[in-house]
PDB file of N, CA and C in Angstrom:
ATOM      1  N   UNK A   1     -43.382  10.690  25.886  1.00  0.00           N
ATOM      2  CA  UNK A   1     -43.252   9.251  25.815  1.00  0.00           C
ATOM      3  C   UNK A   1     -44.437   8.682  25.059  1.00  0.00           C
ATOM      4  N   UNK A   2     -44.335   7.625  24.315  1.00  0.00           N
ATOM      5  CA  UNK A   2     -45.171   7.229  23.584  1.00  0.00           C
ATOM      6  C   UNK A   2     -46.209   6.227  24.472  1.00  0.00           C
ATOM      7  N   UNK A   3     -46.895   6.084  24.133  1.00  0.00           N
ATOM      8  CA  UNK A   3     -48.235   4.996  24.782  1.00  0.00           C
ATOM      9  C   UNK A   3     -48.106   3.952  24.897  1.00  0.00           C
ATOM     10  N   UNK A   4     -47.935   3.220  26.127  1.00  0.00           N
ATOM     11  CA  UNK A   4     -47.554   2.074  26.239  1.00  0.00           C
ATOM     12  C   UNK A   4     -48.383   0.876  26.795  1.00  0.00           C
ATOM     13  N   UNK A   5     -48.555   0.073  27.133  1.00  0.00           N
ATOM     14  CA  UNK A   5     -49.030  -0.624  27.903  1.00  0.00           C
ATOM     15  C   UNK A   5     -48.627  -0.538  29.725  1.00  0.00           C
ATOM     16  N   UNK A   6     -47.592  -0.106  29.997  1.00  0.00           N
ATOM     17  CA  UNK A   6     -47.035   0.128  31.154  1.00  0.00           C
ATOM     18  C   UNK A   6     -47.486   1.686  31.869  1.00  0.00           C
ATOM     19  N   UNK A   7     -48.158   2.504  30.478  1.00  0.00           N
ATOM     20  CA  UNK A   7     -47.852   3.560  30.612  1.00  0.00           C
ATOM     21  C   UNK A   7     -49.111   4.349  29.788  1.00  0.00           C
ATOM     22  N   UNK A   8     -50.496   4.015  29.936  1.00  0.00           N
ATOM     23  CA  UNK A   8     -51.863   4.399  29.398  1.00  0.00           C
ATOM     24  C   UNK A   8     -52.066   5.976  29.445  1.00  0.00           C
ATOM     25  N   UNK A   9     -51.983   6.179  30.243  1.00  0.00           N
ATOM     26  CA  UNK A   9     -52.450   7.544  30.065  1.00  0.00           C
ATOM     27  C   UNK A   9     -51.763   8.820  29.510  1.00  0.00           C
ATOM     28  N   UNK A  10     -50.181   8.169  28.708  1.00  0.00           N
ATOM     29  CA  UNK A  10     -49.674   9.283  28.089  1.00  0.00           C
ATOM     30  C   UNK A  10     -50.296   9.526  26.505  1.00  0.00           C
ATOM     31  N   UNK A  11     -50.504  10.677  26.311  1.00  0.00           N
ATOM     32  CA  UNK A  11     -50.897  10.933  25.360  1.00  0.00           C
ATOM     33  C   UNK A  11     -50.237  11.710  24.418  1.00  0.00           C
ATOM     34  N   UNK A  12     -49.458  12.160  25.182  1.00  0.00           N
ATOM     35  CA  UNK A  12     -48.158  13.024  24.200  1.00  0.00           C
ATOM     36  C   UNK A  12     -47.419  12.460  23.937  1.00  0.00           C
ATOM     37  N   UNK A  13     -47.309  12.632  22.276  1.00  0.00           N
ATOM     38  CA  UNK A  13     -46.368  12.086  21.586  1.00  0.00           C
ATOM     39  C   UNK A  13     -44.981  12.755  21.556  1.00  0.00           C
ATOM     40  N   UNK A  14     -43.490  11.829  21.933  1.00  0.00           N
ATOM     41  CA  UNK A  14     -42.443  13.046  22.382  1.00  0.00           C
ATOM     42  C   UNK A  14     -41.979  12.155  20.934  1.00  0.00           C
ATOM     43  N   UNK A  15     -41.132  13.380  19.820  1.00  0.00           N
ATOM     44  CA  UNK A  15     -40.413  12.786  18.706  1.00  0.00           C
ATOM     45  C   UNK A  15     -38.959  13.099  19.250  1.00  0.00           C
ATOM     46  N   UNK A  16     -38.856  11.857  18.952  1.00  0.00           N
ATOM     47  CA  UNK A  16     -36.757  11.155  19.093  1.00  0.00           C
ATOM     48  C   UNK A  16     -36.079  12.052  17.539  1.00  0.00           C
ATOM     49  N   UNK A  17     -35.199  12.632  17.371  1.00  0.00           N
ATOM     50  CA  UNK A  17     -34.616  12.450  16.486  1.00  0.00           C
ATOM     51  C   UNK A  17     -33.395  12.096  16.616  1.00  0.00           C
ATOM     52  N   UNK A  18     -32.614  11.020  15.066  1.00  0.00           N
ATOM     53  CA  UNK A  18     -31.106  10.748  15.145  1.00  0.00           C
ATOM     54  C   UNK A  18     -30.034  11.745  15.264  1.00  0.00           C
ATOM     55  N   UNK A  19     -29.708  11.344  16.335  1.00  0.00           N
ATOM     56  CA  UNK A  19     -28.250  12.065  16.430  1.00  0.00           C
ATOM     57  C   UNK A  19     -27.779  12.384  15.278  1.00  0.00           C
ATOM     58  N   UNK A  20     -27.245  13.774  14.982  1.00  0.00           N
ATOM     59  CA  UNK A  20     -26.497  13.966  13.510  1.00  0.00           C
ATOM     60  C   UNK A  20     -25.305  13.642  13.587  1.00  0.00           C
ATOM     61  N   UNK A  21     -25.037  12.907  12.827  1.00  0.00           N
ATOM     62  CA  UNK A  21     -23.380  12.374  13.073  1.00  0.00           C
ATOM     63  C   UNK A  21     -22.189  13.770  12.514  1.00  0.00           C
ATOM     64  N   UNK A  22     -21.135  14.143  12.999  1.00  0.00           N
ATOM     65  CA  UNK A  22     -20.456  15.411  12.402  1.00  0.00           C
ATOM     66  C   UNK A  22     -19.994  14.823  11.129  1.00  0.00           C
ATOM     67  N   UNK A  23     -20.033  16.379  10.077  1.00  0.00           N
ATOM     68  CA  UNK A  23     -19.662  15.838   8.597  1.00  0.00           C
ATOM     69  C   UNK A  23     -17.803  15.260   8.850  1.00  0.00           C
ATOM     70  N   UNK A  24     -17.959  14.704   7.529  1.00  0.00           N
ATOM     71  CA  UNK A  24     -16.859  14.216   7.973  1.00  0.00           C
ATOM     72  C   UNK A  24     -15.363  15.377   7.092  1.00  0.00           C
ATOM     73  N   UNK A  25     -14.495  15.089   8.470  1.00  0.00           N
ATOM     74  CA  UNK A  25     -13.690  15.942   7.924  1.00  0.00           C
ATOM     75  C   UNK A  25     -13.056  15.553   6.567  1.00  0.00           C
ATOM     76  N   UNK A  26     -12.524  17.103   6.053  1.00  0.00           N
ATOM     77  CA  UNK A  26     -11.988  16.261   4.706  1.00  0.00           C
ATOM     78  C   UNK A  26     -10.257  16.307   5.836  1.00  0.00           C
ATOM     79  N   UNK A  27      -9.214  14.973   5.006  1.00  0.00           N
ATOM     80  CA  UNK A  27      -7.971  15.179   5.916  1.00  0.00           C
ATOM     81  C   UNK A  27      -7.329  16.295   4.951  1.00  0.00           C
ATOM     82  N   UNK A  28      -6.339  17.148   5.630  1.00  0.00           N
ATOM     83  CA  UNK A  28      -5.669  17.873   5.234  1.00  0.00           C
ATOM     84  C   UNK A  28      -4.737  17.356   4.499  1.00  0.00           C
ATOM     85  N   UNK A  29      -4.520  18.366   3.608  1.00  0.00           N
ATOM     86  CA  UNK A  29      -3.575  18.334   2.407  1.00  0.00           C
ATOM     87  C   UNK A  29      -2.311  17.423   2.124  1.00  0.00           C
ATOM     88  N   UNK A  30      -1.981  16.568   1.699  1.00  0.00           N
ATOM     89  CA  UNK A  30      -0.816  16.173   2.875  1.00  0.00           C
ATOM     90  C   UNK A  30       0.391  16.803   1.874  1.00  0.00           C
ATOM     91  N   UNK A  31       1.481  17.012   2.333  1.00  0.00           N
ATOM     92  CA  UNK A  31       2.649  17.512   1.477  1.00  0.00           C
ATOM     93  C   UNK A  31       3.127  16.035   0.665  1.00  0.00           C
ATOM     94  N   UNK A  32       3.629  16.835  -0.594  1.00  0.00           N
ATOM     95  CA  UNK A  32       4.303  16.211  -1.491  1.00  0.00           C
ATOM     96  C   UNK A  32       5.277  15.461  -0.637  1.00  0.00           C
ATOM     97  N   UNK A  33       5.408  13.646  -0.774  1.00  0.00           N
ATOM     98  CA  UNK A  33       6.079  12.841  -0.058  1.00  0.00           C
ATOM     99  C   UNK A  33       7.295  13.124  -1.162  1.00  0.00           C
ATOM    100  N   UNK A  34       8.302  12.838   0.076  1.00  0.00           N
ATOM    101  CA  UNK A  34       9.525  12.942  -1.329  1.00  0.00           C
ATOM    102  C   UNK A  34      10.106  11.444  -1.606  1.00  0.00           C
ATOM    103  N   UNK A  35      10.716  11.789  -2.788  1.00  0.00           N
ATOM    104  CA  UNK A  35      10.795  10.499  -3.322  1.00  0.00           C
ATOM    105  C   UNK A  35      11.855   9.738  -2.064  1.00  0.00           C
ATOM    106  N   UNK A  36      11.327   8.254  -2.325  1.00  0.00           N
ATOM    107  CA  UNK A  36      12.365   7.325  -1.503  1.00  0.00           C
ATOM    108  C   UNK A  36      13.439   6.635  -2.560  1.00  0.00           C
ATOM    109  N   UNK A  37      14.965   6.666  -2.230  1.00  0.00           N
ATOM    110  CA  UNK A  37      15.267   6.352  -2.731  1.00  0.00           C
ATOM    111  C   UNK A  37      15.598   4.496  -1.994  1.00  0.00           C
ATOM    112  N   UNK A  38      16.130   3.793  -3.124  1.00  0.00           N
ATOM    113  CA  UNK A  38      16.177   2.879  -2.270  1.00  0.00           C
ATOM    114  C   UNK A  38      18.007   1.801  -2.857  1.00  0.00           C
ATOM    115  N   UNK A  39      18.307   1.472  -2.071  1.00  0.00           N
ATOM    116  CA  UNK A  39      19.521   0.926  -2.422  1.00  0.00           C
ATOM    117  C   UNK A  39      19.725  -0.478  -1.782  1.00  0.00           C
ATOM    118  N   UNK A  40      20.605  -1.523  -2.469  1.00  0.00           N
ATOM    119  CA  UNK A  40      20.612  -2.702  -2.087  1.00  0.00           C
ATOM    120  C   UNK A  40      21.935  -3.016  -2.573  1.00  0.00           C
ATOM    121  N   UNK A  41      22.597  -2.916  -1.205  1.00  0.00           N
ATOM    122  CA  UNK A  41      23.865  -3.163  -0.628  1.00  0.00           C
ATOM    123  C   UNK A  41      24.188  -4.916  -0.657  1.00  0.00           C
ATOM    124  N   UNK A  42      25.519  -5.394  -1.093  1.00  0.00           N
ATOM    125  CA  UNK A  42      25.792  -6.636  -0.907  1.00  0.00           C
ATOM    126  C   UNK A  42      27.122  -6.081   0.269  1.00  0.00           C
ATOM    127  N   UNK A  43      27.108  -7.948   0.637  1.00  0.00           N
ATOM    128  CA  UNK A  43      27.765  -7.529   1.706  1.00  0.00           C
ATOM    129  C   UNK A  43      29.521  -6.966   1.382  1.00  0.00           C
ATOM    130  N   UNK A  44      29.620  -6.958   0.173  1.00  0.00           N
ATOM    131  CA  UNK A  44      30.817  -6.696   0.025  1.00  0.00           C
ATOM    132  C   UNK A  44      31.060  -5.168   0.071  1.00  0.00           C
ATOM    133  N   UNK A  45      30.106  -3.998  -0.174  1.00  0.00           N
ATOM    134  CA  UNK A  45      30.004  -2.757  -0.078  1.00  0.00           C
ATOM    135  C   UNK A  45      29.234  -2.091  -1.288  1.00  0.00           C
ATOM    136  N   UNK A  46      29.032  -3.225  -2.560  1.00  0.00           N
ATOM    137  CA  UNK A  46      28.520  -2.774  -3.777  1.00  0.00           C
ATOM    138  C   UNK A  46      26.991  -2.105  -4.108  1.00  0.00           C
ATOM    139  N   UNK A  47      26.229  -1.313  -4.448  1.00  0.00           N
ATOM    140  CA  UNK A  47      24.894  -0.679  -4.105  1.00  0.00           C
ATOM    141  C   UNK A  47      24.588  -0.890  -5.541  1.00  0.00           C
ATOM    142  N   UNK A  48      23.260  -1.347  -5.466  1.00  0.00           N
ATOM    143  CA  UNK A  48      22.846  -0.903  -7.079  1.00  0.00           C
ATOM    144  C   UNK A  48      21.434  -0.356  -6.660  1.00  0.00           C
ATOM    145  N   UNK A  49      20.680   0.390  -7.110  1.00  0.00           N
ATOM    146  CA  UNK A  49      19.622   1.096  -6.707  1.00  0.00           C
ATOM    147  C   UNK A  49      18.254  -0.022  -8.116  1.00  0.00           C
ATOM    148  N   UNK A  50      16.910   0.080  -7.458  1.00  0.00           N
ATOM    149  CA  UNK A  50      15.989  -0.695  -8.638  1.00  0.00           C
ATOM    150  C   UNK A  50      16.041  -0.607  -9.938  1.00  0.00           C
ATOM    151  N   UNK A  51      15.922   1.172 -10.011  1.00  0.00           N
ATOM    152  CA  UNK A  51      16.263   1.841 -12.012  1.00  0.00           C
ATOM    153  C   UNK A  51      17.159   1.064 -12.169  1.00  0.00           C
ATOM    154  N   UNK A  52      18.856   0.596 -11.340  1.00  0.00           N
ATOM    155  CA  UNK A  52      19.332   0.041 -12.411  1.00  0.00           C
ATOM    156  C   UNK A  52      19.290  -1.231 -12.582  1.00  0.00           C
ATOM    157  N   UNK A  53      18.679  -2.278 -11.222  1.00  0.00           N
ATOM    158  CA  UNK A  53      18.419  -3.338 -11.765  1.00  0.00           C
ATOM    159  C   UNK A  53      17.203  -3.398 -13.224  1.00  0.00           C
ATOM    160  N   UNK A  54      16.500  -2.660 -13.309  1.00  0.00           N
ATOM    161  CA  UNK A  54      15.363  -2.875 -14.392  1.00  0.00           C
ATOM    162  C   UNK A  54      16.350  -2.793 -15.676  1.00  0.00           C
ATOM    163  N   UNK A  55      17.302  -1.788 -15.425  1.00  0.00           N
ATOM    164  CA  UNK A  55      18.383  -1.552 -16.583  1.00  0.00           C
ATOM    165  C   UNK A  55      19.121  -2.868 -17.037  1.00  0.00           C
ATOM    166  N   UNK A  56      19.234  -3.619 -16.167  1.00  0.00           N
ATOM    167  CA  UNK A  56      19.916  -4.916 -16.656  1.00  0.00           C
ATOM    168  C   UNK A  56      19.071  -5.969 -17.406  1.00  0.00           C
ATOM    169  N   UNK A  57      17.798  -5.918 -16.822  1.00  0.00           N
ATOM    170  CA  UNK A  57      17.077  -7.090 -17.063  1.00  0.00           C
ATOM    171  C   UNK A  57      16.874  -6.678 -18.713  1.00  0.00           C
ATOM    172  N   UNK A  58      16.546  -8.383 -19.379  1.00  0.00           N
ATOM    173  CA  UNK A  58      15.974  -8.266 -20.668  1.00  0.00           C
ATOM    174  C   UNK A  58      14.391  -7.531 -20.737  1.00  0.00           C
ATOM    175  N   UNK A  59      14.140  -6.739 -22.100  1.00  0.00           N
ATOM    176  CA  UNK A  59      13.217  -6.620 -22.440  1.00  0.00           C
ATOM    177  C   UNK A  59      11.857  -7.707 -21.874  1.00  0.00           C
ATOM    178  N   UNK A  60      11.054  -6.913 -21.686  1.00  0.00           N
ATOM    179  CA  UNK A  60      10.020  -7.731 -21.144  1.00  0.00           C
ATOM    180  C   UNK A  60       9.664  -8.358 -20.192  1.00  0.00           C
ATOM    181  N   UNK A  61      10.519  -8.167 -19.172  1.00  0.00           N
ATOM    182  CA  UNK A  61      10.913  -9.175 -18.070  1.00  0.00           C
ATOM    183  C   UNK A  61       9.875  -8.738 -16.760  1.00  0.00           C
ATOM    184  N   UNK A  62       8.856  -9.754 -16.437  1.00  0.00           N
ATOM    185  CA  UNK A  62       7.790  -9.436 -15.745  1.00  0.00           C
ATOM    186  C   UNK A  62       8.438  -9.671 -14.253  1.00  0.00           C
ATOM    187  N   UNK A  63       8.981 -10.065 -13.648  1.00  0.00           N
ATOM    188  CA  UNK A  63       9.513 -10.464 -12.490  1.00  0.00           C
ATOM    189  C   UNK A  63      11.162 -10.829 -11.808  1.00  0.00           C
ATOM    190  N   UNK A  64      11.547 -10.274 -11.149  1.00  0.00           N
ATOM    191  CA  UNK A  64      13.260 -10.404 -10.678  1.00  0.00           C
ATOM    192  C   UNK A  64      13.153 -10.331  -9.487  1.00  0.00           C
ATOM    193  N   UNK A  65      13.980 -11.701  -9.178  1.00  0.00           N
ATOM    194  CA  UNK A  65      14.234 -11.848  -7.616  1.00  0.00           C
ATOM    195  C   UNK A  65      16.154 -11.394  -7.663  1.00  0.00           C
ATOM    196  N   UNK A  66      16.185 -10.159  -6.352  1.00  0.00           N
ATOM    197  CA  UNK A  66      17.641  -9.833  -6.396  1.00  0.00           C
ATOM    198  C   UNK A  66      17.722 -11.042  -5.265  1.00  0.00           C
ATOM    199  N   UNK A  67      19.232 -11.693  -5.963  1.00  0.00           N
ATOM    200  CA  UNK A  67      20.400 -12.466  -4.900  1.00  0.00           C
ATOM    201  C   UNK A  67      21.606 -12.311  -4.603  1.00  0.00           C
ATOM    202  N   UNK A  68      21.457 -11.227  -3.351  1.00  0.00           N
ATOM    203  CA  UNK A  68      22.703 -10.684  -3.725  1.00  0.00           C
ATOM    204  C   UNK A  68      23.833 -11.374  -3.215  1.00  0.00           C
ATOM    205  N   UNK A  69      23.553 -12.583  -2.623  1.00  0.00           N
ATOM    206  CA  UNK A  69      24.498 -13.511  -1.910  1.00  0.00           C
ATOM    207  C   UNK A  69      25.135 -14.435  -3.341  1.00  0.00           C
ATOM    208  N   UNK A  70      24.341 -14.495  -4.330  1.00  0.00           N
ATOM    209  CA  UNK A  70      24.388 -14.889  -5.418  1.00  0.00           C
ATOM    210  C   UNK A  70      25.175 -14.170  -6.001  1.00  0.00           C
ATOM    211  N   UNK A  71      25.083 -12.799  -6.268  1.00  0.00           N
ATOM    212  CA  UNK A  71      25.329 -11.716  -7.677  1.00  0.00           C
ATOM    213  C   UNK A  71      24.599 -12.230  -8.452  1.00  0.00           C
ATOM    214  N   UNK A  72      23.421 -12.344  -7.844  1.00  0.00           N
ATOM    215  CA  UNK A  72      22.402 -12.551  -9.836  1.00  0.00           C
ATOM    216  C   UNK A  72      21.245 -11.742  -9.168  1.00  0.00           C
ATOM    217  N   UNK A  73      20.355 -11.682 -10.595  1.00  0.00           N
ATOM    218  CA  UNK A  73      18.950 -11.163 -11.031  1.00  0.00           C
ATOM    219  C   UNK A  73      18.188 -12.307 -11.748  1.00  0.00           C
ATOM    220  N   UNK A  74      17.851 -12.986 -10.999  1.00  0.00           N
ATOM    221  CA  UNK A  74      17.284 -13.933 -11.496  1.00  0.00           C
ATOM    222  C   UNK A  74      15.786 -13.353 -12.039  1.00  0.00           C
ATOM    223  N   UNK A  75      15.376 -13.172 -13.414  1.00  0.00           N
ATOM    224  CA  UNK A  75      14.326 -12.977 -14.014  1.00  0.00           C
ATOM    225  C   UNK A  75      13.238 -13.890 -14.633  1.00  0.00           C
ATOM    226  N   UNK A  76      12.005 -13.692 -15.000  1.00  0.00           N
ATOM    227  CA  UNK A  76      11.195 -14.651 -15.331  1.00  0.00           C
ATOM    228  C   UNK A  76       9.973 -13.739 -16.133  1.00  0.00           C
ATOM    229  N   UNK A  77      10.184 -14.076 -17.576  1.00  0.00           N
ATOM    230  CA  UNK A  77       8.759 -13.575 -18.445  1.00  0.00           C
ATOM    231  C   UNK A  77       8.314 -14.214 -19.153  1.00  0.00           C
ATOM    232  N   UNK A  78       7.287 -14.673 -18.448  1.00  0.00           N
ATOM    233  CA  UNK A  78       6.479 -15.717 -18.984  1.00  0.00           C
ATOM    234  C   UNK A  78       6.754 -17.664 -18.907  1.00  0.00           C
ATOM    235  N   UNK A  79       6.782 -18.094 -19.694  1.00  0.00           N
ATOM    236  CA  UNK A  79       7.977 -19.714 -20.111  1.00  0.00           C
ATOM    237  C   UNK A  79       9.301 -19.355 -19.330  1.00  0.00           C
ATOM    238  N   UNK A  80      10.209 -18.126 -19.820  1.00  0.00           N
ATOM    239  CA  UNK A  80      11.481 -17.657 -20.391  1.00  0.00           C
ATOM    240  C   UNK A  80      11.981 -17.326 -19.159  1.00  0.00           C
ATOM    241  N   UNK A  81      13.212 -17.842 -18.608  1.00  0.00           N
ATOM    242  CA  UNK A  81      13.765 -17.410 -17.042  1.00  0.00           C
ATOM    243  C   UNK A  81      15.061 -17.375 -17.432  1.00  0.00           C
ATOM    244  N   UNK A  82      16.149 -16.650 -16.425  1.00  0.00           N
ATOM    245  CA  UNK A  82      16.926 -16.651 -16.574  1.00  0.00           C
ATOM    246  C   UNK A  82      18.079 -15.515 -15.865  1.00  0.00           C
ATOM    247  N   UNK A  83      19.289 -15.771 -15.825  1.00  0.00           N
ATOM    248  CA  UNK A  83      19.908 -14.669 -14.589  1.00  0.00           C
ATOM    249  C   UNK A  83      20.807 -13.495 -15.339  1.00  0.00           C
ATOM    250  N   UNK A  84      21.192 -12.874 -14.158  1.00  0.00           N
ATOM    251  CA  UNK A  84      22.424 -11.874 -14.988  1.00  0.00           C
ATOM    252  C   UNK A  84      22.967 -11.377 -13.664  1.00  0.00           C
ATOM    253  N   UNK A  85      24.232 -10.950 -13.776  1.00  0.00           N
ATOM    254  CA  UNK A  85      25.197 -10.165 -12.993  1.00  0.00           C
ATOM    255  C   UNK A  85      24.841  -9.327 -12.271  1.00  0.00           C
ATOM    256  N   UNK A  86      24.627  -9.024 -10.628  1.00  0.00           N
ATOM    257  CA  UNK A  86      24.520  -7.710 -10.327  1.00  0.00           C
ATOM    258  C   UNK A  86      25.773  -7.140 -10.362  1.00  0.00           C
ATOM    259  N   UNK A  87      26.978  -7.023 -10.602  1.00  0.00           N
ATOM    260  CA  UNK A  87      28.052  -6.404  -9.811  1.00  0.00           C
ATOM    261  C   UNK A  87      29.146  -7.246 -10.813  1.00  0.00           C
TER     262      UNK A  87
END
């Protein structure tokens, strides 16, 4: 214990050291996720999967909201908006 005021007559110095924290694990490997596919059903039974909405949209087209209560793809690039057919 170190020298204290409470505590005069110690003279031995005891050294603290920090706890070593454990290295850190690396996480294991994880397996190849497999692809998700994904599909978007209207209520009538019709599926179109994303690849092919991107397939519809015009060139360039930064953003598409699907409506499928609609049947549209409503798109927007840049100024320039505008819809198209799902189905």
């Amino acid at each position: 214990m170190p020298r204290t005021k409470k505590n005069p007559e110690v003279t031995e110095e005891v050294k603290t050291e920090k706890p070593v924290k454990a290295a850190a694990k690396k996480p294991a490997a994880k397996a190849k996720a497999a692809k998700l596919e994904i599909f978007i059903q209207s209520p009538m039974g019709g599926n179109i999967t994303p690849e092919e909405i991107a397939a519809k949209l015009p060139k360039g087209a930064k953003s598409v909201f699907v409506r499928v209560d609609q049947n549209k793809l409503w798109w927007i690039n840049g100024e320039e908006t505008g819809s198209v057919d799902i189905w």
